[in-house]
Protein backbone atom coordinates (compact mmCIF):
# COMPACT_ATOMS: atom_id res chain seq x y z
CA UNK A 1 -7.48 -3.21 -42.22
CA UNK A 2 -8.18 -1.61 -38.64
CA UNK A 3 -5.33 -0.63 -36.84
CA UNK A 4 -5.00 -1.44 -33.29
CA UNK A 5 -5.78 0.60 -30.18
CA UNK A 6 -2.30 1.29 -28.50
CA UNK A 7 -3.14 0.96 -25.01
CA UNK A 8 0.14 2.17 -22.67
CA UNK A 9 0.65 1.57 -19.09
CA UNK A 10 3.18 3.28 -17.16
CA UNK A 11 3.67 1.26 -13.76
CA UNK A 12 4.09 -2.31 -13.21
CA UNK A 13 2.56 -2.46 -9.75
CA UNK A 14 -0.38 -4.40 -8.33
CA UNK A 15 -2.74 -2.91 -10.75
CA UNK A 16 -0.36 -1.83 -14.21
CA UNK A 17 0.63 -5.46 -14.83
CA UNK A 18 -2.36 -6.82 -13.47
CA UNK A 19 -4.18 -4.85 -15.87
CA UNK A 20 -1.65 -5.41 -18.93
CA UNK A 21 -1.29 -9.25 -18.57
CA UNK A 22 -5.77 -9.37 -18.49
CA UNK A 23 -5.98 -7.00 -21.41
CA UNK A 24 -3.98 -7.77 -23.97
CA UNK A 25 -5.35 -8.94 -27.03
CA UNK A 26 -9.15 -7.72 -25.75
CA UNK A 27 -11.57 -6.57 -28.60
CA UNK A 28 -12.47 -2.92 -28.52
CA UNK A 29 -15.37 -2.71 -31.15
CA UNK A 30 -13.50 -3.73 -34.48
CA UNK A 31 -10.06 -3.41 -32.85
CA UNK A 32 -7.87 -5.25 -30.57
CA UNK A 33 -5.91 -3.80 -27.59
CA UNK A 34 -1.97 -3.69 -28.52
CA UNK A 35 -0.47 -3.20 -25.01
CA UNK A 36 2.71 -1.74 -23.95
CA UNK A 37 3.90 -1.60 -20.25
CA UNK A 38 6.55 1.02 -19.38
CA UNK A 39 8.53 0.22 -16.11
CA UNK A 40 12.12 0.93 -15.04
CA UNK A 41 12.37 -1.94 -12.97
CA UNK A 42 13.04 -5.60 -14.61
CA UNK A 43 10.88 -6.99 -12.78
CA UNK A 44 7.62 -7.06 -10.49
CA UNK A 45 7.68 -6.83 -7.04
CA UNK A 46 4.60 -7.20 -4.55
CA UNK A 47 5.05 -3.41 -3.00
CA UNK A 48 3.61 -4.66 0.24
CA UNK A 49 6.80 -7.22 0.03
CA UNK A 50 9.49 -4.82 -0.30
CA UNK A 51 9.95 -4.32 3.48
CA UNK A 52 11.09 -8.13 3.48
CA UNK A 53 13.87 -7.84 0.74
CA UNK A 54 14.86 -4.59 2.47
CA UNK A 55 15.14 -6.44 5.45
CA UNK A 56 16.74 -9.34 3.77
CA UNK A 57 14.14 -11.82 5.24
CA UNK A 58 13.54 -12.46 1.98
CA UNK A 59 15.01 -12.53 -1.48
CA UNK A 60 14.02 -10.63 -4.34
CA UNK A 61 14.79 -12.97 -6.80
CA UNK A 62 12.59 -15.44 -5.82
CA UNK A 63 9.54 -13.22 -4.91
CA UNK A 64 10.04 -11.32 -8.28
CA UNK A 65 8.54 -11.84 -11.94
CA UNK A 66 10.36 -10.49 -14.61
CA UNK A 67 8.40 -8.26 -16.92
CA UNK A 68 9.80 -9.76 -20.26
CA UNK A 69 8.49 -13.28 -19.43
CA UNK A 70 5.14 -12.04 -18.29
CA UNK A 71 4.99 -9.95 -21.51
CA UNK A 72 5.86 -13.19 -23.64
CA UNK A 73 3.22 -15.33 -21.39
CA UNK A 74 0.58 -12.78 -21.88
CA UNK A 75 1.01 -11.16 -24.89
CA UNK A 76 2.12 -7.59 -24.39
CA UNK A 77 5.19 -5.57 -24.88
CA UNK A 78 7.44 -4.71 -22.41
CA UNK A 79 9.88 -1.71 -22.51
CA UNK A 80 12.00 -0.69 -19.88
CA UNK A 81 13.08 2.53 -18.77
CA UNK A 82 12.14 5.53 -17.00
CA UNK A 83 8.98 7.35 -18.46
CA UNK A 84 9.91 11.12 -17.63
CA UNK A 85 6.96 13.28 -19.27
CA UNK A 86 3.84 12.96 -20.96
CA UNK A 87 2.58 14.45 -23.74
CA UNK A 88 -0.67 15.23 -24.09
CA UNK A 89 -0.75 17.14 -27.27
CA UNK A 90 0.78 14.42 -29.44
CA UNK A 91 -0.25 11.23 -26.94
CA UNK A 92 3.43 9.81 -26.25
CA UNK A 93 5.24 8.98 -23.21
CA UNK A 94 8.81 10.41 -23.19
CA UNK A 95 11.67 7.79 -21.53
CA UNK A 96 14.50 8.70 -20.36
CA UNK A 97 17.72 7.22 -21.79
CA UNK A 98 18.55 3.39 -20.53
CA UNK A 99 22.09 3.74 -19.15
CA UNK A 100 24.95 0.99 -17.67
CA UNK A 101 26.58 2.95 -15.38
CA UNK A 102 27.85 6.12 -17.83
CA UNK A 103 27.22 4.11 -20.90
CA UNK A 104 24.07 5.25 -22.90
CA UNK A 105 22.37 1.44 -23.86
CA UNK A 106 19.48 3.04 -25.47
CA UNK A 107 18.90 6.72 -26.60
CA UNK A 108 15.96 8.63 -25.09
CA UNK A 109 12.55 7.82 -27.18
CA UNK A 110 8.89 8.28 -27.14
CA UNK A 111 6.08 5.68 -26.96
CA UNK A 112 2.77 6.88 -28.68
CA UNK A 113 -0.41 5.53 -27.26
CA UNK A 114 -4.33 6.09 -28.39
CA UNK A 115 -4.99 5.54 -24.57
CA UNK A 116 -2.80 5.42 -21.96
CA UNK A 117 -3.58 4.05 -17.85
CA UNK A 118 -1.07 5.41 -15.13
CA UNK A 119 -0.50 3.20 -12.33
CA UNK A 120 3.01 4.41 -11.61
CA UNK A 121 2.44 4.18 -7.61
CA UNK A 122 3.26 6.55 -5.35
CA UNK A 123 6.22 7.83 -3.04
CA UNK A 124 7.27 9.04 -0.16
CA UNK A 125 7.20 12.35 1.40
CA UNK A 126 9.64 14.03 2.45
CA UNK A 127 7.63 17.53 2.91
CA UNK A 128 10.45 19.59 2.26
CA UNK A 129 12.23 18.14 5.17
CA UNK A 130 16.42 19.57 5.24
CA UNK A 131 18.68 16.28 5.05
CA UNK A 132 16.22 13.95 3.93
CA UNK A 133 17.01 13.43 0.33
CA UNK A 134 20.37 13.47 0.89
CA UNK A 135 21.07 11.00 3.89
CA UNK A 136 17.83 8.78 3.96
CA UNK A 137 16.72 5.71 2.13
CA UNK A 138 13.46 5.18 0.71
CA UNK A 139 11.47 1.92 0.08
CA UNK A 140 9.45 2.60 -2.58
CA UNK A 141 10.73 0.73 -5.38
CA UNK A 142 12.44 -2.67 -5.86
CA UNK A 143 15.77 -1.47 -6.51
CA UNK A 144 15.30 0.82 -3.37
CA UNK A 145 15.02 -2.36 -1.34
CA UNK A 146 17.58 -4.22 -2.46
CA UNK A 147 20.31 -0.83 -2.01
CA UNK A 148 18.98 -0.41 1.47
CA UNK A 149 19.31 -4.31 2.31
CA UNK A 150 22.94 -4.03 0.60
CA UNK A 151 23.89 -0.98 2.55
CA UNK A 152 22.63 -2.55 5.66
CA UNK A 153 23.98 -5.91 5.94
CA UNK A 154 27.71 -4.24 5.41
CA UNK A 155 27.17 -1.39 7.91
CA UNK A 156 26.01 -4.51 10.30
CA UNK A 157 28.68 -6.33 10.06
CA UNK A 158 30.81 -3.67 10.37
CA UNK A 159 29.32 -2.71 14.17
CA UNK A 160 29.33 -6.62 15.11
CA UNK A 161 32.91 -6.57 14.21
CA UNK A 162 33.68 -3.83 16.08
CA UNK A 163 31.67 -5.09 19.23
CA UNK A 164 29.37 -1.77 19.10
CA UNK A 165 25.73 -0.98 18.74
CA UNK A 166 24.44 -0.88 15.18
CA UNK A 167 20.87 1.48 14.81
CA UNK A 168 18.06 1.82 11.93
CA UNK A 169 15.82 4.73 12.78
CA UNK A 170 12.84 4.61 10.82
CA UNK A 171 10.48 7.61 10.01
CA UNK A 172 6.71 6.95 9.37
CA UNK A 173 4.58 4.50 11.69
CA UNK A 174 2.25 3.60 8.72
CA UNK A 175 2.37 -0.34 7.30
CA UNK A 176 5.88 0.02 5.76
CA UNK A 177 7.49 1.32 9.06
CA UNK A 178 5.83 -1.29 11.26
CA UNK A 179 6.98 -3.59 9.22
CA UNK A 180 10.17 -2.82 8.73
CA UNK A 181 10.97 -2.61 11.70
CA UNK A 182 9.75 -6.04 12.92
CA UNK A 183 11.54 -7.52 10.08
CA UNK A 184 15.26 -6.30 11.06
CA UNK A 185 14.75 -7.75 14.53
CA UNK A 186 13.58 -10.61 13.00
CA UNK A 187 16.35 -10.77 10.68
CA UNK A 188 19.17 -9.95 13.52
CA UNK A 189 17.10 -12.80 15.77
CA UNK A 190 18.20 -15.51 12.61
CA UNK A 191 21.85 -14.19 12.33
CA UNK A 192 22.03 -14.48 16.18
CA UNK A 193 20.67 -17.87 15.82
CA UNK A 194 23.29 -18.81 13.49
CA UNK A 195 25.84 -17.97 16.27
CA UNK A 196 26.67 -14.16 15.86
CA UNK A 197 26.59 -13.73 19.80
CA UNK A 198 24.77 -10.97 20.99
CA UNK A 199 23.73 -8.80 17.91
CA UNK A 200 20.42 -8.85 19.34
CA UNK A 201 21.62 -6.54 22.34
CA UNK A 202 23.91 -4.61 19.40
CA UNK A 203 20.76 -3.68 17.44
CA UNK A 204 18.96 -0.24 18.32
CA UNK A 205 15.88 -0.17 15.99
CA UNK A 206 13.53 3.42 16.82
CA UNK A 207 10.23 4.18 14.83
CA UNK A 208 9.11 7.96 14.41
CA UNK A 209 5.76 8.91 14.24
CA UNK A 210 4.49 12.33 14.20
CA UNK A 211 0.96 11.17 15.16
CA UNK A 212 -0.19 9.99 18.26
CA UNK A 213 -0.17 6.63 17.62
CA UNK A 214 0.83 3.88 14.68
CA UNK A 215 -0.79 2.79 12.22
CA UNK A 216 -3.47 5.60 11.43
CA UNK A 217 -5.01 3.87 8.74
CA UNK A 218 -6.00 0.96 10.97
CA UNK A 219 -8.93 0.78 13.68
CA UNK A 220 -6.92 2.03 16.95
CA UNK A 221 -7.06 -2.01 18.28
CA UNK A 222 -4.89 -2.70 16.10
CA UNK A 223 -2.36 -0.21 16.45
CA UNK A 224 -2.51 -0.28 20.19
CA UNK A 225 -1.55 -4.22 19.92
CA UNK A 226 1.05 -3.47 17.35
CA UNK A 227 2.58 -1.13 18.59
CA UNK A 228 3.00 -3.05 22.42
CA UNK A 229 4.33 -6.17 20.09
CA UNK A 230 7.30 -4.04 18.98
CA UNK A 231 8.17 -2.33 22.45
CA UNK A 232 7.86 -5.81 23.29
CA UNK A 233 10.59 -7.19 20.41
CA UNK A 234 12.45 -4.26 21.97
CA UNK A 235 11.52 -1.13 19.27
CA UNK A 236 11.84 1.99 20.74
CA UNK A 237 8.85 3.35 19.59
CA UNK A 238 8.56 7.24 19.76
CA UNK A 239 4.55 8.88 18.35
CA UNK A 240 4.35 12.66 18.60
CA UNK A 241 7.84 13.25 17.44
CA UNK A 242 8.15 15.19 14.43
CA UNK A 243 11.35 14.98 12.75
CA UNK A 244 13.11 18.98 11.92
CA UNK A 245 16.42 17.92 9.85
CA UNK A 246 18.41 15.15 9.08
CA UNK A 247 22.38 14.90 8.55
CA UNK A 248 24.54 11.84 8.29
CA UNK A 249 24.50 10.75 11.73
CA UNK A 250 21.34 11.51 13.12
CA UNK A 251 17.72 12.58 12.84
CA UNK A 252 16.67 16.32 14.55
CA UNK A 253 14.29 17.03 16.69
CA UNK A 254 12.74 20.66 16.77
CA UNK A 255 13.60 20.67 20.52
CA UNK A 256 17.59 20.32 20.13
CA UNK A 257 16.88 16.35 21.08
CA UNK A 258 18.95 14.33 18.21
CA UNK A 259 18.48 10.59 17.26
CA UNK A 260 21.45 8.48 16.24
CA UNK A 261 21.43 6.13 13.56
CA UNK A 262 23.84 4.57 11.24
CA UNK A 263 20.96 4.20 8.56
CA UNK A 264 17.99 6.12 8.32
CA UNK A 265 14.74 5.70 6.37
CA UNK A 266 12.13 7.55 5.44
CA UNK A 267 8.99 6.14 5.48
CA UNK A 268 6.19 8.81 6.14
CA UNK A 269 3.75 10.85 3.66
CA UNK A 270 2.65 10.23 0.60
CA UNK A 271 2.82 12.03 -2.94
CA UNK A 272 2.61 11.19 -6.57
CA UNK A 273 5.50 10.42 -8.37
CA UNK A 274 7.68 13.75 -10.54
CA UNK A 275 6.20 12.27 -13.40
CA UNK A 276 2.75 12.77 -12.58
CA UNK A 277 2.87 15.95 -11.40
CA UNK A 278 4.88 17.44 -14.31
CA UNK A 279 1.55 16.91 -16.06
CA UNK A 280 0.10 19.99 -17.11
CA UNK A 281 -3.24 20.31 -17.60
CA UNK A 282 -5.00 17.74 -15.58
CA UNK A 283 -6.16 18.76 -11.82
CA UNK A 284 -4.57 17.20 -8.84
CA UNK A 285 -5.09 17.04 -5.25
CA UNK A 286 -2.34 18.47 -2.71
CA UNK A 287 -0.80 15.49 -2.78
CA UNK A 288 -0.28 15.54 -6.57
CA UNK A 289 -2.60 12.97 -7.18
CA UNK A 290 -4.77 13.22 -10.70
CA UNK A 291 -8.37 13.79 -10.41
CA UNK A 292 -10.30 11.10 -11.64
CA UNK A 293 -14.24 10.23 -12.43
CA UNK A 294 -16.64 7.36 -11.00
CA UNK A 295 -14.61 5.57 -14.25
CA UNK A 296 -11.42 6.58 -13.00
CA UNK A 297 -10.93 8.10 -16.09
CA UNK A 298 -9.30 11.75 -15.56
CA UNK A 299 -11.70 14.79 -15.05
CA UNK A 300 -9.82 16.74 -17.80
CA UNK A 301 -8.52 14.03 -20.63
CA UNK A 302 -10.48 11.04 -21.91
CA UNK A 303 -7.66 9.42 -22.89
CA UNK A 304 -5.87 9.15 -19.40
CA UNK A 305 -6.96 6.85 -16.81
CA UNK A 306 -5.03 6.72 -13.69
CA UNK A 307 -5.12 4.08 -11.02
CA UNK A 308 -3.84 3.07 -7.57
CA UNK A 309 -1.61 5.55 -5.46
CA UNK A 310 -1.62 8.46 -8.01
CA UNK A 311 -5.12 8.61 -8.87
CA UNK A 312 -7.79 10.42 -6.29
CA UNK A 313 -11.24 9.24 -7.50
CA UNK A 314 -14.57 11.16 -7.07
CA UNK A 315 -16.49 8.71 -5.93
CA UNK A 316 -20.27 9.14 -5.37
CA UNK A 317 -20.29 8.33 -1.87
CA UNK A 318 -18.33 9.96 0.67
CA UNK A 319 -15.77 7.89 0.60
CA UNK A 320 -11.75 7.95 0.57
CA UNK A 321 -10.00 5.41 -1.24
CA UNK A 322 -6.74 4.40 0.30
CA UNK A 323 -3.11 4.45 -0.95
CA UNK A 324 -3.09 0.75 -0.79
CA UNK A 325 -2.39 -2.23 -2.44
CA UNK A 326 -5.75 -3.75 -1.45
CA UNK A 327 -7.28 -0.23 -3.79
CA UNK A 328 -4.88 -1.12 -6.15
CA UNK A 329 -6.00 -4.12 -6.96
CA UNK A 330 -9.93 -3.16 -6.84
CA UNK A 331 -9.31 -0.48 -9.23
CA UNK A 332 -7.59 -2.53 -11.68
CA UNK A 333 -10.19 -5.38 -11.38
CA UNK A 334 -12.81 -2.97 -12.43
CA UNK A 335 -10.75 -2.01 -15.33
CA UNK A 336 -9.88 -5.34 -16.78
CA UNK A 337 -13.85 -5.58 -16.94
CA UNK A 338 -14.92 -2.26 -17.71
CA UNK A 339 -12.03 -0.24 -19.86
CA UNK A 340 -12.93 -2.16 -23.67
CA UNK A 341 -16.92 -0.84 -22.57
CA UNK A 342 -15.24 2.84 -21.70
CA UNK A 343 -13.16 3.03 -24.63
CA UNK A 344 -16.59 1.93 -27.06
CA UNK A 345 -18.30 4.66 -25.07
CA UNK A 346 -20.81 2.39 -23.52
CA UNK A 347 -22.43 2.73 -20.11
CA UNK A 348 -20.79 1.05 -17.22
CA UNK A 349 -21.08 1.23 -13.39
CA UNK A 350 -19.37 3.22 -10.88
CA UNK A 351 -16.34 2.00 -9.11
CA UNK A 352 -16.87 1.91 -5.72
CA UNK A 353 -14.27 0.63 -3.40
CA UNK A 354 -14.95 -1.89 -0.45
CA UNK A 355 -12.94 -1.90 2.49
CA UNK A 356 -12.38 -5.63 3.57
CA UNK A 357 -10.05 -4.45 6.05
CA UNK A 358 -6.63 -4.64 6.49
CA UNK A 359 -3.73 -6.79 7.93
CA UNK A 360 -0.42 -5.88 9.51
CA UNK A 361 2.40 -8.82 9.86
CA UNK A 362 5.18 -8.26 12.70
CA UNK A 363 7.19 -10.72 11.07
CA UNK A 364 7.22 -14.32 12.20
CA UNK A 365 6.51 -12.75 15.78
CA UNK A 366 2.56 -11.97 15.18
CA UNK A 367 0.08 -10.45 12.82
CA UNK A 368 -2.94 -7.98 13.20
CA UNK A 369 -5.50 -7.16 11.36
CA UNK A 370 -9.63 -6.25 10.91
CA UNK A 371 -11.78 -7.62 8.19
CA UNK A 372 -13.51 -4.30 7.25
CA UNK A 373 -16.88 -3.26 6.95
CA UNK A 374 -17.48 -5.69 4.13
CA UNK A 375 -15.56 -8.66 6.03
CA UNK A 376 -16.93 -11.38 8.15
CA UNK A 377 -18.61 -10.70 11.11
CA UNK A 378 -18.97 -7.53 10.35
CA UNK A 379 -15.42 -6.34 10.72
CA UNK A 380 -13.78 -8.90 13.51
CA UNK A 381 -10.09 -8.48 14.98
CA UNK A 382 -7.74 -10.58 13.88
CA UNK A 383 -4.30 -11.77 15.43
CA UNK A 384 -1.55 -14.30 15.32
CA UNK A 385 -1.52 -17.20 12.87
CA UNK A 386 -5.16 -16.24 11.40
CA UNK A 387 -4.10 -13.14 10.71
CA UNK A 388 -0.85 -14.42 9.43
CA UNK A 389 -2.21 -16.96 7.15
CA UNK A 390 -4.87 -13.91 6.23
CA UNK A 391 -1.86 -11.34 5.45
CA UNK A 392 0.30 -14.70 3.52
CA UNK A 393 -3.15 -15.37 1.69
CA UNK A 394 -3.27 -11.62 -0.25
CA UNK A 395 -0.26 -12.72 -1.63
CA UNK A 396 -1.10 -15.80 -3.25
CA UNK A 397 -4.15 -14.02 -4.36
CA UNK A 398 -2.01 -11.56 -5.94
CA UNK A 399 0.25 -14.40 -7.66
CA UNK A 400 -3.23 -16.13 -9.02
CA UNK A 401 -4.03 -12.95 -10.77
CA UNK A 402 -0.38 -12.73 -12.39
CA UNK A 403 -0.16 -16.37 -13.27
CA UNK A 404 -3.00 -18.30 -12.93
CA UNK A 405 -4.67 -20.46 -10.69
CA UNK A 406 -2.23 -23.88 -11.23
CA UNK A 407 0.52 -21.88 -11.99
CA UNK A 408 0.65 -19.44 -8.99
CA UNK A 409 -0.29 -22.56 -6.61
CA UNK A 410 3.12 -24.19 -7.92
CA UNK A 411 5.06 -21.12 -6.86
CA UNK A 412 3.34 -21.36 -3.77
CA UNK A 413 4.50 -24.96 -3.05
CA UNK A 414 7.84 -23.65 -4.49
CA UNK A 415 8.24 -21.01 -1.80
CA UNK A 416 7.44 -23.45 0.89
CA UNK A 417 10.15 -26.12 -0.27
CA UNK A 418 12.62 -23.35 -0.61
CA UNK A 419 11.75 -22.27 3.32
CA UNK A 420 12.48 -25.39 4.28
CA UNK A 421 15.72 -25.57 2.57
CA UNK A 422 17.77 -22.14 2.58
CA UNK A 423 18.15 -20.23 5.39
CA UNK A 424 15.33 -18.05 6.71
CA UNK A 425 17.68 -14.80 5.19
CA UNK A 426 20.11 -13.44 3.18
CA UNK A 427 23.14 -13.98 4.71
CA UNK A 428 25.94 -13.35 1.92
């Protein structure tokens, strides 16, 4: 009897469950694919959704899906924990022990695999900056989100209390900071609304870029527009500033200047995660991202394909592909139709990534966005409820993939009862 082909994927992201949930169960020649996803978290998040739950504009336990029902509904295994090496020699992932609090749950073990896909994301970077690890938050993760949104719903009521200013200072002006930033106005707008007088004059939010403007990723239109929205909603907005230290109070300046915050966040840089660049072996970039082909298969092991954030593909045309959730979820797309073909050795196309543009949301206040070379009239600028209902859209897209057409329109339909409902944030 043939044995299966042990496909593992580390990273439950846009494009490791995506690709689990599509192909489990897929032929491979004689063989079937028995698939195992490896993720510490208990359950799937929408990365470009974790500003809201950090915010608390919106909750995580209705905007997650937990990994072991997806696993039962799609027919792969799930195991949690924290994949902290990689074996190349003997193909097995090494996780690190599952722990409550100082209790070991489950003792350290190994996960072989015939072929294994690494979407595990990416990270933040700190670039070596003094203070940072120590005394900032980072969004990256689910759990990250929901211990910054914990932390920062007792530190404001704290400084409403007491009648004095309470300030988020926010390094990176990429998607994540932008947004982050909109969303704790919008969330102090709502608790204001419910009759906390003047926490709206209380709240100091200030976004750090070291560029000269936001949003580098995006055509300059749409940074220019974003970034007057926020000074607008009352951001202090500082580009050009690049952040020497940070200590418990306050960001610092190379110039002696200091900025005070009660919570600080760092949202700038990118780099692979420790785990993939503990590889050895297989060539990254600078940023510690793995090398991969036209298949995205990596340059130096036939059995590792990497995908999303911590993959750099050499493409054929000269062409970057972005650290984003839109790449994400191309890459994975050409996997679930072309990784049975690589696997048999077949021929198959290149990947080539198409940039449909991109969409920034402010919140409830206003969106902004472009629809990319490959868009609609040839890459138009979008704003307000178009580009709302555009940036609400990828979403739902992203919940069809997951759970289907009928299904994911239910939780669609779901979320909008709920909003009509609860209140517009978590406020307990």
């Amino acid at each position: 009897m043939t044995s299966d082909h042990k496909l593992v994927v580390v990273g439950g992201g846009v494009a490791g469950l995506d690709i689990a949930g599509h192909l489990a169960g897929r032929a491979v020649g004689t063989r079937r694919l028995a698939v195992t996803l490896i993720d510490r978290e208990p359950a799937h998040v929408w990365k470009p959704m974790l500003h809201t739950i950090a915010a608390g504009t919106q909750e995580a336990a209705t905007q997650q899906t937990p990994y072991l029902v997806q696993a039962h509904e799609r027919g792969f295994i799930y195991q949690p924990g924290e994949a902290v090496g990689i074996d190349r020699q003997t193909r097995s992932v090494h996780l690190a022990p599952l722990r409550s609090g100082d209790e070991e749950i489950v003792p350290a073990r190994s996960i072989a695999y015939d072929t294994l896909v690494l979407a595990v994301g990416s990270e933040a970077n700190d670039f070596g900056t003094p203070g940072v690890a120590e005394h900032c938050f980072t969004i990256n993760t689910r759990s990250q989100a929901i211990a910054f949104n914990d932390r920062m719903r007792a530190d404001m009521l704290k400084a409403f209390a007491a009648e004095r200013t309470f300030s988020v200072a926010i390094v990176g002006g990429g998607a994540t900071g932008v947004e982050l930033s909109a969303e704790i106005v919008q969330l102090v707008d709502i608790v204001e609304h419910y009759g906390v007088a003047q926490s709206r004059e209380r709240l100091r939010v200030t976004l750090i870029e070291s560029g000269d403007r936001l949003l580098r990723a995006f055509p300059e239109r749409v940074a220019r527009a974003a970034e007057d929205r926020l000074r607008r909603m009352g951001v202090v907005v500082r580009t050009g500033v690049r952040v020497h230290e940070a200590d418990a109070q306050a960001f610092h300046l190379p110039d002696g200047e200091t900025i005070q915050a009660d919570l600080k966040v760092w949202a700038a840089g990118v780099r692979a995660p420790d785990l993939i660049r503990s590889i050895d072996g297989l060539r990254q970039n600078k940023a510690g991202q793995i090398l991969v082909g036209s298949n995205l298969v990596a340059i130096d092991d036939a059995r590792i394909v990497a995908v999303g954030d911590c993959a750099s593909p050499q493409l054929s045309q000269d062409a970057l592909v972005p650290t984003t959730a839109q790449a994400a979820f191309q890459e994975a797309a050409y996997l679930i139709t072309h990784l049975p073909e690589i696997l048999n050795g077949g021929k198959i196309p290149d990947f080539r990534y198409r940039d449909f543009g991109g969409l920034v949301s402010l919140g409830g206040y206003d969106a902004y966005g472009t629809l990319g070379q490959f868009g609609l009239f040839g890459g138009g600028f979008l704003r307000g409820r178009v580009a709302q209902l555009g940036h609400a859209l990828l979403y739902r897209r992203h919940q069809a993939r997951l759970h289907g057409f009928g299904r994911g329109s239910l939780l669609w339909l779901a979320d909008v009862l709920s909003s009509r409902v609860r209140p517009p944030t978590r406020l307990s």
